[in-house]
Protein backbone atom coordinates (compact mmCIF):
# COMPACT_ATOMS: atom_id res chain seq x y z
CA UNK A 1 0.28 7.56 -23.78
CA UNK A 2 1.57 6.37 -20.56
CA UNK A 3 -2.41 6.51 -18.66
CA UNK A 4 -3.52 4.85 -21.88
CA UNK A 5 -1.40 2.30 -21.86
CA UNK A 6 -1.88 1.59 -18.09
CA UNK A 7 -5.79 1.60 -18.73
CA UNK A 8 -5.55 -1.41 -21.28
CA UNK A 9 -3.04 -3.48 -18.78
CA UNK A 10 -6.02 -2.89 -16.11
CA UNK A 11 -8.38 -4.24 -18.52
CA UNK A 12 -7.17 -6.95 -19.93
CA UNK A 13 -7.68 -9.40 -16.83
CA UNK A 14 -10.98 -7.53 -16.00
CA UNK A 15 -10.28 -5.10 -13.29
CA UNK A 16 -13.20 -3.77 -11.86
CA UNK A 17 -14.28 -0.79 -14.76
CA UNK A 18 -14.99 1.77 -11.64
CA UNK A 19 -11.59 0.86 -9.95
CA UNK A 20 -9.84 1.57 -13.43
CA UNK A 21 -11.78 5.05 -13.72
CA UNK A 22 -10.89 5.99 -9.95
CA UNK A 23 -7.55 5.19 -10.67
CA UNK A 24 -6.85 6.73 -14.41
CA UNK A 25 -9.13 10.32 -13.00
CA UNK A 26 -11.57 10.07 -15.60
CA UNK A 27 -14.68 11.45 -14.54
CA UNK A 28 -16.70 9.66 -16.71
CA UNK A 29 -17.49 6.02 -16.96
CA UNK A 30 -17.87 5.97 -20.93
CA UNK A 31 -13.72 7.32 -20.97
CA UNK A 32 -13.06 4.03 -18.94
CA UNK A 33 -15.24 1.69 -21.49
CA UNK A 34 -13.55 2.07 -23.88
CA UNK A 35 -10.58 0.27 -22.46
CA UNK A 36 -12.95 -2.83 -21.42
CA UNK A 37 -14.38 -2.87 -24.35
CA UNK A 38 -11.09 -4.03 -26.14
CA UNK A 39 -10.79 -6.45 -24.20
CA UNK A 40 -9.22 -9.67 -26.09
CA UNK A 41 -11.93 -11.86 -24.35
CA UNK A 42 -14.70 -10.33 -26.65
CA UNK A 43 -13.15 -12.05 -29.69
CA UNK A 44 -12.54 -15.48 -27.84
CA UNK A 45 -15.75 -17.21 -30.08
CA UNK A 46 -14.35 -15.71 -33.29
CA UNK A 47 -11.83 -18.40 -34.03
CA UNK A 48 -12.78 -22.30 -33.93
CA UNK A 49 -10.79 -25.16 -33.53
């Protein structure tokens, strides 16, 4: 829960996605995607003013 955690705080102010897998031991990119692709910025054109 912990690295999972820590994966989504890397993400959400864009850390580089390779730095994030170095650092979480995942030895494949698509493990680290999913974190960036969560990433609250995605939804930022869902809501108008």
């Amino acid at each position: 829960m912990l690295r999972h955690a820590m994966g989504f705080y890397l993400a959400i102010p864009g850390q580089d996605t390779r730095a994030i897998q170095l650092y979480l031991g995942h030895k494949y990119i698509q493990h680290t995607m999913r974190y960036t692709e969560l990433r609250p910025e995605r939804f930022k054109d869902f809501l108008h003013d």
